[in-house]
Protein backbone atom coordinates (compact mmCIF):
# COMPACT_ATOMS: atom_id res chain seq x y z
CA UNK A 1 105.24 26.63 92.12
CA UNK A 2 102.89 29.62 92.68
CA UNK A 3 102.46 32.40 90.18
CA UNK A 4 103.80 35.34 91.36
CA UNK A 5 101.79 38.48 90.81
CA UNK A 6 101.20 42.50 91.53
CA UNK A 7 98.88 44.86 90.47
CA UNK A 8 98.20 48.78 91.69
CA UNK A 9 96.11 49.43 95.19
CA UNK A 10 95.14 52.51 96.41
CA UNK A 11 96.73 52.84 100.32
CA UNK A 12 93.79 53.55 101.97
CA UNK A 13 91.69 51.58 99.96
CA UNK A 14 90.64 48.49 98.41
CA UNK A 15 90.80 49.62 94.46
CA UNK A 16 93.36 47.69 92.21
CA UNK A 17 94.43 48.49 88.82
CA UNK A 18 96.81 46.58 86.42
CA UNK A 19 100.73 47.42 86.42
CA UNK A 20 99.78 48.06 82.90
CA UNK A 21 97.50 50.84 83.17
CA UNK A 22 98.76 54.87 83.31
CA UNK A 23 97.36 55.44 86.29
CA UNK A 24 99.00 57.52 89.65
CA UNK A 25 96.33 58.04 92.23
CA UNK A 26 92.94 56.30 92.94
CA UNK A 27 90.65 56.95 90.77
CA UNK A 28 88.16 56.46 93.84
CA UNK A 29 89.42 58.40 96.38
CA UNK A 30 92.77 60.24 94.48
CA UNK A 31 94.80 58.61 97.35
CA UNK A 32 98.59 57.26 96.19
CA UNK A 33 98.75 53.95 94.71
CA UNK A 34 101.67 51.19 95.99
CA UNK A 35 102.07 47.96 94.10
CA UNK A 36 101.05 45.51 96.38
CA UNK A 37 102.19 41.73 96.04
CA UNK A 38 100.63 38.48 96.15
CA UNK A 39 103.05 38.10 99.56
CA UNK A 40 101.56 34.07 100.33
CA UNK A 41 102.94 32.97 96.81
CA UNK A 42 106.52 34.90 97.30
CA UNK A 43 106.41 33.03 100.86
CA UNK A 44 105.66 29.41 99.28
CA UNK A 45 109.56 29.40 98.29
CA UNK A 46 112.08 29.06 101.44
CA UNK A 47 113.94 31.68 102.65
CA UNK A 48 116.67 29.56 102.15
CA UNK A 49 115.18 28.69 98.42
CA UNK A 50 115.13 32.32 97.86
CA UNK A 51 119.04 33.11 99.13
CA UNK A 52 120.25 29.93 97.06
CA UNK A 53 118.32 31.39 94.24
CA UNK A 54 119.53 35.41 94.74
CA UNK A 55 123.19 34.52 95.54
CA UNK A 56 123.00 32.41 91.97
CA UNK A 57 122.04 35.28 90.22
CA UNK A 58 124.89 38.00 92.02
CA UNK A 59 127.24 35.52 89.93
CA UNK A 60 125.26 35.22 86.82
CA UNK A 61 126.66 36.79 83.66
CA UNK A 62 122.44 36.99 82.00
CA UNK A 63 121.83 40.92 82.08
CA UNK A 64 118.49 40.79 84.13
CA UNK A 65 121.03 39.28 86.94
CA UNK A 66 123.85 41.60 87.02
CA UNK A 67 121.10 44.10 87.78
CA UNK A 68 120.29 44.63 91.54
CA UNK A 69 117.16 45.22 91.28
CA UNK A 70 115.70 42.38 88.06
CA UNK A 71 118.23 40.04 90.34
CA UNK A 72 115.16 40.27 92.67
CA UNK A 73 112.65 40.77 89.89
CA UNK A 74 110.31 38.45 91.09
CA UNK A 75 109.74 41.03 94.56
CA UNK A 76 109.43 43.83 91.57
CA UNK A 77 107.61 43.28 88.58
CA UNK A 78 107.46 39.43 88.24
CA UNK A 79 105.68 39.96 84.65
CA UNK A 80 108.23 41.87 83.22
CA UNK A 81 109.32 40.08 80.16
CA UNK A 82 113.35 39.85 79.96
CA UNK A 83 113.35 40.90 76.72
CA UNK A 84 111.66 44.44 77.65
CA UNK A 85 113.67 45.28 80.55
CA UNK A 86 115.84 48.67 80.40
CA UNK A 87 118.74 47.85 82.39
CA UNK A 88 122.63 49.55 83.09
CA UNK A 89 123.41 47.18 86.00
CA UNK A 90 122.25 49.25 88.72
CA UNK A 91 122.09 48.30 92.24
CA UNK A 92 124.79 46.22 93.94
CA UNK A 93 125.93 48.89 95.10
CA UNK A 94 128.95 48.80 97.95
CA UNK A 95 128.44 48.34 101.86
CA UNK A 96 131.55 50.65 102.70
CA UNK A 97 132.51 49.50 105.93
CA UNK A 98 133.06 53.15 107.98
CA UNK A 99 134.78 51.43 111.21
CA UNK A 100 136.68 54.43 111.85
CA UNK A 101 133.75 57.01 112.13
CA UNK A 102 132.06 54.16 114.16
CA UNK A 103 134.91 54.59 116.67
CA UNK A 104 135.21 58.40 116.43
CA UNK A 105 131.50 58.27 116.95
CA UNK A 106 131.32 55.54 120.31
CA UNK A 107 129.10 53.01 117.90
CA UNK A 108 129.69 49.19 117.40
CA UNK A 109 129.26 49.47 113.59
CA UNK A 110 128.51 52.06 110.85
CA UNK A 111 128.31 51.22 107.03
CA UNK A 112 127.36 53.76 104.14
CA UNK A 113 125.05 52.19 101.56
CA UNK A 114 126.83 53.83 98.12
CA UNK A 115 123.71 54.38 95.99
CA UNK A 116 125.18 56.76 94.16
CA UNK A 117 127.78 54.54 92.61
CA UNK A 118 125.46 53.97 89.68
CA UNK A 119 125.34 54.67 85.78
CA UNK A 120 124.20 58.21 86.55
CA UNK A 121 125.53 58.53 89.96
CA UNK A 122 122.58 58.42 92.00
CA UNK A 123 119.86 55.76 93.77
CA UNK A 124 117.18 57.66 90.96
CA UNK A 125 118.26 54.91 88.81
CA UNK A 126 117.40 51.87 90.89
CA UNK A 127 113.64 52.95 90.42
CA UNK A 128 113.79 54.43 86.62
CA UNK A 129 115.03 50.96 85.22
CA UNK A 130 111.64 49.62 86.58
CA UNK A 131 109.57 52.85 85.75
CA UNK A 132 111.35 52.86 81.84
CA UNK A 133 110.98 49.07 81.73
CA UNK A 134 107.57 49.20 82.34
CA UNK A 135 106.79 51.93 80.13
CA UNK A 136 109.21 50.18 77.23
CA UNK A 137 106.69 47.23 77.70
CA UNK A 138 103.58 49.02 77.56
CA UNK A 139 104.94 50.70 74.11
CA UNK A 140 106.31 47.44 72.64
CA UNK A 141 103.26 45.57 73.46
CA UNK A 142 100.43 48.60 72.21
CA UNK A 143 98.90 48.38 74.98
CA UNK A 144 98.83 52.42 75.55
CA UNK A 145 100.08 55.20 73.48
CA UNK A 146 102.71 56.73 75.07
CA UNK A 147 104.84 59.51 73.57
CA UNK A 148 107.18 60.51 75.74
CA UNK A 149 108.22 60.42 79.70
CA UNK A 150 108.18 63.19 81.96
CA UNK A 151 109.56 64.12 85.69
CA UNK A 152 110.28 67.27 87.57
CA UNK A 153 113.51 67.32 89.30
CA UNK A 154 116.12 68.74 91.43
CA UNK A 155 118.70 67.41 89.53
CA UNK A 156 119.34 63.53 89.91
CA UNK A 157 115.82 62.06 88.82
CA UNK A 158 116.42 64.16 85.26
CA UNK A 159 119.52 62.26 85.01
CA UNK A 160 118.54 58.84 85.11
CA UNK A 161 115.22 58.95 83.53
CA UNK A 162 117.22 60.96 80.66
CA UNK A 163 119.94 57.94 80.68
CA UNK A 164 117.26 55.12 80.50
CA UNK A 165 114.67 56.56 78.21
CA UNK A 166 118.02 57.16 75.71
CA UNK A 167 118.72 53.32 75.98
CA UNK A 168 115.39 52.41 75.09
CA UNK A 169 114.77 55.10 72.48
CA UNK A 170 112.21 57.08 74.35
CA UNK A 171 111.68 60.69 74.32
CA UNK A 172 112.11 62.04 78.06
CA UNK A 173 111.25 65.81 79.07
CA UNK A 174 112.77 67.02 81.87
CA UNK A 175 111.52 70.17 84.07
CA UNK A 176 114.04 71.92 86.92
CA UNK A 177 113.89 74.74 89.00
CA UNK A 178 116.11 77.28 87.21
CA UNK A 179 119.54 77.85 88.68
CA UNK A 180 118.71 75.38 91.74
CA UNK A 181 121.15 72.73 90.33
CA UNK A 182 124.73 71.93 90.07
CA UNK A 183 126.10 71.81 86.87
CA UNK A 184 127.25 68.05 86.78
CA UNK A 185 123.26 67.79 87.58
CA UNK A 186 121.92 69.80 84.68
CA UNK A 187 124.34 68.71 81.76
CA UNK A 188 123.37 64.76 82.28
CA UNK A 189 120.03 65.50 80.26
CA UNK A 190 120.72 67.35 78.51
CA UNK A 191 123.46 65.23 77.15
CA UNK A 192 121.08 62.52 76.76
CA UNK A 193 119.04 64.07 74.39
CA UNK A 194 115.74 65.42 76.61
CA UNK A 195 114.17 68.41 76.32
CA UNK A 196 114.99 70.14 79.04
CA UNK A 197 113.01 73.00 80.94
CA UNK A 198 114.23 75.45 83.56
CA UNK A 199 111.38 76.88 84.84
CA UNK A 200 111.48 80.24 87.35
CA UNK A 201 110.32 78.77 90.53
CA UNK A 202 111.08 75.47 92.86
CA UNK A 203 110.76 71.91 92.80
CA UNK A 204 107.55 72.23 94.03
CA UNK A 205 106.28 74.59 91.02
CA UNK A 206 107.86 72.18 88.72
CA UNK A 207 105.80 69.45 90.27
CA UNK A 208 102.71 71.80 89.40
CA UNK A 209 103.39 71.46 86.09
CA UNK A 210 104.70 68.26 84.94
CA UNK A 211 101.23 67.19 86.92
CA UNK A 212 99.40 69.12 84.47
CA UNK A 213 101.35 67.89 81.55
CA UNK A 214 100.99 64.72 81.84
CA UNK A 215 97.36 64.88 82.62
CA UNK A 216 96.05 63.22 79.64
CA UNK A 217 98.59 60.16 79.69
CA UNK A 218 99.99 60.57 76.71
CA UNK A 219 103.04 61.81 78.53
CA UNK A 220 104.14 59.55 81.38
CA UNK A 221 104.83 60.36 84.79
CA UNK A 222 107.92 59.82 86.31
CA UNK A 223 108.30 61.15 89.36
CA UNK A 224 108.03 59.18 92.63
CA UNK A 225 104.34 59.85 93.20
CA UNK A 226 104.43 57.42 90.09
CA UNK A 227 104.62 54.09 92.57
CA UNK A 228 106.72 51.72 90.22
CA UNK A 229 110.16 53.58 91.05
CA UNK A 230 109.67 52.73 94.26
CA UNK A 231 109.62 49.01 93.64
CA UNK A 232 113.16 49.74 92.36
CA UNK A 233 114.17 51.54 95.61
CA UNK A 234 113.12 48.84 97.43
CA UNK A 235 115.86 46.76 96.79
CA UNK A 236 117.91 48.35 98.63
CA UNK A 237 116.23 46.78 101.98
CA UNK A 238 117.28 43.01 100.47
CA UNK A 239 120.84 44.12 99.34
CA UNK A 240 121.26 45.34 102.73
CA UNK A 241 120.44 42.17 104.03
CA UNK A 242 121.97 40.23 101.55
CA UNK A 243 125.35 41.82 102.27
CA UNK A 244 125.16 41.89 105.82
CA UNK A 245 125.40 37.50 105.54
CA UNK A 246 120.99 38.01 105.93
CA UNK A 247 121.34 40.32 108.81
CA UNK A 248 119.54 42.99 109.42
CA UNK A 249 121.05 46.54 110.86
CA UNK A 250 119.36 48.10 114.01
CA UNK A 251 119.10 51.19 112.28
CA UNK A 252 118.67 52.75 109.10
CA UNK A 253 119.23 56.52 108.27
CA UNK A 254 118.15 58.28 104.91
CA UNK A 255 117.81 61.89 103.75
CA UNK A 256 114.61 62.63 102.81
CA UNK A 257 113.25 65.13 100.31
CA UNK A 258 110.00 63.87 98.74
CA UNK A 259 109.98 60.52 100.55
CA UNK A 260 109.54 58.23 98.16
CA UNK A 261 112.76 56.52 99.11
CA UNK A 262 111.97 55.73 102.98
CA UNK A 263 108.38 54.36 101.89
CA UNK A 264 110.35 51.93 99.63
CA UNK A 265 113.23 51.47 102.05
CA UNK A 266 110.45 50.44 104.71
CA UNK A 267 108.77 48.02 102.10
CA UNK A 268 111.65 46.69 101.09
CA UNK A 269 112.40 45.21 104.83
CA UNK A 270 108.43 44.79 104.72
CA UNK A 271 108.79 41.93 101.58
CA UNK A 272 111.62 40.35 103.01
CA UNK A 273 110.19 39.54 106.52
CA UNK A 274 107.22 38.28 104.23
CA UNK A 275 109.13 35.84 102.78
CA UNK A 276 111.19 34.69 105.85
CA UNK A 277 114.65 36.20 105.04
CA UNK A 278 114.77 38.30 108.08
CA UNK A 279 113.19 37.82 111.39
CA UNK A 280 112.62 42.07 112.10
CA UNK A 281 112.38 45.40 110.54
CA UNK A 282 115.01 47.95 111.65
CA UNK A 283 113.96 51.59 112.56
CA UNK A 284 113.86 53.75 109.78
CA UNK A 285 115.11 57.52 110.29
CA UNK A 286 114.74 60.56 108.26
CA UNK A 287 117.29 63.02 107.80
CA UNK A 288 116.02 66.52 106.29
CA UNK A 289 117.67 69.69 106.06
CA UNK A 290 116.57 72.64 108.35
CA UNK A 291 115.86 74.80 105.17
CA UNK A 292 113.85 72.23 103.74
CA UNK A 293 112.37 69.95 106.37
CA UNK A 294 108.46 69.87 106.58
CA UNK A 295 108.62 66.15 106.96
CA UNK A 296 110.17 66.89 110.26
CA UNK A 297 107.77 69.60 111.60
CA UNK A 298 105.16 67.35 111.01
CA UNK A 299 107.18 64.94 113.39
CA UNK A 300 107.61 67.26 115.73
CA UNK A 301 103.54 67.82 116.02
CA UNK A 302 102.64 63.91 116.08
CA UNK A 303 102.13 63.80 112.02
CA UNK A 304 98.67 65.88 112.58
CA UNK A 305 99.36 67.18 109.04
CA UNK A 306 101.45 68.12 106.30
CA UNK A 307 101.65 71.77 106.18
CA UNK A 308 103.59 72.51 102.92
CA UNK A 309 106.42 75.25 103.22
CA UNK A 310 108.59 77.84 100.93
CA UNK A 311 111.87 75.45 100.88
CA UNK A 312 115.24 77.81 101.55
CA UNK A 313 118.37 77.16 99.41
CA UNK A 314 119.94 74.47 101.25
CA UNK A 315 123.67 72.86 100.23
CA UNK A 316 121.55 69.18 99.67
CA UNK A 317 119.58 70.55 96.84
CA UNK A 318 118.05 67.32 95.81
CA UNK A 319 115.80 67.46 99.07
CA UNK A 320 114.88 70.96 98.86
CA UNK A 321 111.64 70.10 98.79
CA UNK A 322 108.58 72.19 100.76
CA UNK A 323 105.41 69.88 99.72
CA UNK A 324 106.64 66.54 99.68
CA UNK A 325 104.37 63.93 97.34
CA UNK A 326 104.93 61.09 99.13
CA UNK A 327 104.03 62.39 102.42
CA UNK A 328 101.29 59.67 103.45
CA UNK A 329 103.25 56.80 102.81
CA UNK A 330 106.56 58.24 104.72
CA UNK A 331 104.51 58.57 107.65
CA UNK A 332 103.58 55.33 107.47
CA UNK A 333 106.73 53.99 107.11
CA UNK A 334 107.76 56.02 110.40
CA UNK A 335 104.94 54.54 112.53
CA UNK A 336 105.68 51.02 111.37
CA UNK A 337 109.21 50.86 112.22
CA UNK A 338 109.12 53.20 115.50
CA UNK A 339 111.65 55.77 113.65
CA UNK A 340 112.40 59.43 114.01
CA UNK A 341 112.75 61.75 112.08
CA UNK A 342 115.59 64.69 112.60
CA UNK A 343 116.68 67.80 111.39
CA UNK A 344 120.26 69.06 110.00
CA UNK A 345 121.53 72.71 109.64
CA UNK A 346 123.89 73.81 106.75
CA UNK A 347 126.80 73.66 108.85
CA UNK A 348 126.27 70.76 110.45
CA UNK A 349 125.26 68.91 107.16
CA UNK A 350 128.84 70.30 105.54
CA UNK A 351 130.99 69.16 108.10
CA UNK A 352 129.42 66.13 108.76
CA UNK A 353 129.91 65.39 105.04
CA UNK A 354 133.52 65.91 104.70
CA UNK A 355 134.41 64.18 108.28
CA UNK A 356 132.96 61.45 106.21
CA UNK A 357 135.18 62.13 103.32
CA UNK A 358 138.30 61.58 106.05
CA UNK A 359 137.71 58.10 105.53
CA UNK A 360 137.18 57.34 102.17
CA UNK A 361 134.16 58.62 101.06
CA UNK A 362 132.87 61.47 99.30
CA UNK A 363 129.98 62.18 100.08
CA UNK A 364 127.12 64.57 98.22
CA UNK A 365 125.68 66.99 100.75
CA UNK A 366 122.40 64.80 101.43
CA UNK A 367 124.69 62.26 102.90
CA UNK A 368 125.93 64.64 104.81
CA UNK A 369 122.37 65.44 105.92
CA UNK A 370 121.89 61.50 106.84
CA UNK A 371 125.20 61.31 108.66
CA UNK A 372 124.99 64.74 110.23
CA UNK A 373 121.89 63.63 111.82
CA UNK A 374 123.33 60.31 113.21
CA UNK A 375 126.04 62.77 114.88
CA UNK A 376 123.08 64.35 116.61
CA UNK A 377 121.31 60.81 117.98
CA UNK A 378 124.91 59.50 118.97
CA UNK A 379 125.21 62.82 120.80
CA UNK A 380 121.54 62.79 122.37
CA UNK A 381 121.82 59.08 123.31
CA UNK A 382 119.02 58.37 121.09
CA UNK A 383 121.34 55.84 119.35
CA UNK A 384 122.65 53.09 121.63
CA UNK A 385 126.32 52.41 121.49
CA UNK A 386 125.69 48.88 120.88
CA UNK A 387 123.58 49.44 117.50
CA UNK A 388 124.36 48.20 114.08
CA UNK A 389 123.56 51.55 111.96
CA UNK A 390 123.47 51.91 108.34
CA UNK A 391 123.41 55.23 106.30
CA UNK A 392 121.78 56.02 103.00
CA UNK A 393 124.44 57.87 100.52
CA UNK A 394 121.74 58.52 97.92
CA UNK A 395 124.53 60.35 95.21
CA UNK A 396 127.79 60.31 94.48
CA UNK A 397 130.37 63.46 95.60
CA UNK A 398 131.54 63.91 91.75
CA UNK A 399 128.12 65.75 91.11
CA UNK A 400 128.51 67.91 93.49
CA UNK A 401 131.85 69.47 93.46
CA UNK A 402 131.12 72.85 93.28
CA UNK A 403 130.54 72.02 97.05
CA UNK A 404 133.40 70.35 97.36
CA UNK A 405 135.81 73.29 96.37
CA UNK A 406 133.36 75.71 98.60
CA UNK A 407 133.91 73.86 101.47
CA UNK A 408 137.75 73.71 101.41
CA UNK A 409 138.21 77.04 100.33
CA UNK A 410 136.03 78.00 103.62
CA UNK A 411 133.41 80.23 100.87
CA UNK A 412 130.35 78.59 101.84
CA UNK A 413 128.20 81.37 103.15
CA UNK A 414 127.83 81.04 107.02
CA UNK A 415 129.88 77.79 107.38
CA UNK A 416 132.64 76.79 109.51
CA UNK A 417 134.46 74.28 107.67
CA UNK A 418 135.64 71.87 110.54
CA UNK A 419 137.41 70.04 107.74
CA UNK A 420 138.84 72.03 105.39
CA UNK A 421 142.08 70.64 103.93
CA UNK A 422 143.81 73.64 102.07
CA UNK A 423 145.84 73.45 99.06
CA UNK A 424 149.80 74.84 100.03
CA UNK A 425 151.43 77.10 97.21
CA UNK A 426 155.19 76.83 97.49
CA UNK A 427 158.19 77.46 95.27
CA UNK A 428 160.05 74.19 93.26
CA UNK A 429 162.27 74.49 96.18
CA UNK A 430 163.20 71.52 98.41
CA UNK A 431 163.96 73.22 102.04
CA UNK A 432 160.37 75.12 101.14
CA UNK A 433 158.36 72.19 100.46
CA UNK A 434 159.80 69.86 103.56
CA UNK A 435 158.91 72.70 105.72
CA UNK A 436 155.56 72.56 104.72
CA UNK A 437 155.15 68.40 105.03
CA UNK A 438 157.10 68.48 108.31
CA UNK A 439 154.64 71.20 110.02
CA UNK A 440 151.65 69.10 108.50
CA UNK A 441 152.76 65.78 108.92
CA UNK A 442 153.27 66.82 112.58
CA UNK A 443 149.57 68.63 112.95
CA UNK A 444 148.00 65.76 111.24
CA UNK A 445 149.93 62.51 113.86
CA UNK A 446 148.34 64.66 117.05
């Protein structure tokens, strides 16, 4: 059997560095780092080796295998020793089945890939458990002093690196844009225990600064400029798959703030057509919001550059992002699978959200900015009415509910709310109340 392996590369060169090492750009050129794969060896075991051996593990009862993403460790970090991983059974997360808004919409299929039904209620934690376990190793074994893990976030990354540096009994410091976050958002790390900073500026000053912090390693970087969370994120592309009976979707749409997520979405698809489990790569699409969207500008110009930009307050906070980190590897990902990237407005974003919510889900506003943007390609014609589509919900509804209420109550600020469903007051009388349900029972059959 071959001996499965990964180290650091830079992405536009041909330095390496050990998983081991704290280490975020090139030391050569400064360039991002991936963790690249010895691909031959993970292709020396069938495809049909590798599904026996992945659909063992989805019934397993071992931690490592009720995990999504150590299910699959040997595409993530095959060295990881079992006994160091940091793990709250994240990934497997539901294929939701949205026939309905596939009909509304004139498509053959749609499904909603439920990321945020996780322990902290976003997709942030399929990349921390491999960020944490890594740095959990790298304590427990001496090979680096480490003292304490850091990130800058919007809201959902400070979540789940505070939940999984509390399991594993490392100190986590957390820095957000002050007053950019929903509550639900700010109160998960601070429950866990991190120290917490609201800074007076954006994501993009809080970058700034957790950069500089964590300059001198003792502090490790979390954020997704750090490439081992995107090895979690990955895993996605093969639970896709996996779900789908090893079929792969025409089309796959995902919000997109700092872009970490569609590089590992598109590697994801990348390892598995490595190893034989699917025959093609779908086309990847980003999904930004107007207010925030210099991924899609770019776009727009043929990717000549990345020209950073002053992010407006937009509904899907998480993305509100002007100087996105991952920038060179997103564009990558775009080129390779022929995708597009598109841009959502506020309105369109809200509604799109809560039509989604008529079936079932509930949706955080960046879903709403993934599945507001597949409204837009249905209506342009750039989506085929014969394609298989899949949408990214990157967090679940319950943190956003101040957004929620908003919506229905029709007080978000210049927003039509298509789908408002209003709460009737009415006395403890019966004529009262049936004249309500018959008038809406009525409106709601046409």
């Amino acid at each position: 059997m071959a001996q499965f392996n990964a180290h650091f590369r830079n992405i536009n060169g041909d330095d390496t560095y050990p998983l081991t090492d704290v280490i975020y750009r090139s030391k050569v050129d400064g360039s991002l780092l991936e963790v690249e794969h010895d691909r031959a060896a993970l292709a020396s075991k069938s495809p049909d080796e590798w599904k026996k051996l992945f659909a063992e593990r989805r019934m397993s009862f071992e931690p490592a295998d009720m995990s999504g993403i150590w299910s699959k460790r040997e595409m993530v970090l095959p060295d990881m020793p079992l006994e160091d991983i940091v793990t709250m059974r994240e990934g497997w997360s539901p294929l939701f089945d949205a026939a309905p808004l596939a009909k509304e919409m004139g498509i053959k299929s749609l499904k909603v890939k439920l990321c945020g039904n996780s322990h902290t209620g976003s997709f942030k934690d399929l990349g921390m458990t491999v960020l944490v376990s890594q740095v959990n190793h790298i304590i427990k074994k001496g090979i680096h002093p480490i003292d304490a893990v850091a990130c800058a976030s919007t809201g959902d990354t400070s979540a789940a690196l505070s939940a999984y540096c509390a399991k594993a009994g490392i100190p986590s410091i957390v820095f957000l844009p002050a007053g950019k976050t929903s509550v639900a958002q700010l109160i998960q790390p601070i429950s866990n225990g991190s120290i917490v900073l609201a800074l007076d500026t954006d994501f993009d000053g809080c970058m700034k600064i957790v950069q500089q912090v964590t300059a001198d390693n003792r502090i490790y970087l979390a954020n997704s400029m750090n490439s081992l969370r995107v090895e979690g994120q990955k895993t996605i592309s093969p639970e896709i798959c996996q779900e789908m009976g090893w079929k792969v979707p025409d089309t796959v749409i995902i919000p997109g703030g700092n872009l970490g997520n569609v590089s590992a979405l598109a590697k994801g698809f990348e390892d598995c057509k490595a190893m034989g489990l699917i025959d093609r790569i779908p086309r990847i699409i980003v999904a930004q919001a107007e207010n925030a969207n210099p991924f899609f500008q770019a776009y727009e110009r043929g990717f000549d550059k990345l020209v950073p930009m002053q992010a407006k307050k937009t509904l899907a906070s998480a993305i509100q992002i002007g100087n996105p980190v991952s920038y060179p590897k997103a564009v990558r990902a775009i080129q390779k699978t022929n995708g597009m990237v598109v841009s959502v407005t506020e309105e369109e974003l809200a509604n799109a959200a809560h039509r989604g919510d008529r079936i079932g889900l509930y949706c955080c506003p960046h879903t709403g900015v993934a599945l507001g943007a597949l409204e837009k390609l249905v209506a342009a014609g750039k989506i085929d009415k014969e394609e298989n589509v899949v949408v990214i919900s990157t967090a679940h509804g319950l943190k956003f509910t101040e957004f929620k209420v908003g919506y229905h109550e029709k007080k978000l600020e210049n927003i039509c709310s298509k789908f408002a469903n209003p709460v009737f007051k009415a006395p403890a009388d019966l004529g009262a109340v049936m004249d309500i349900l018959k008038k809406e029972m009525a409106e709601r059959r046409r």
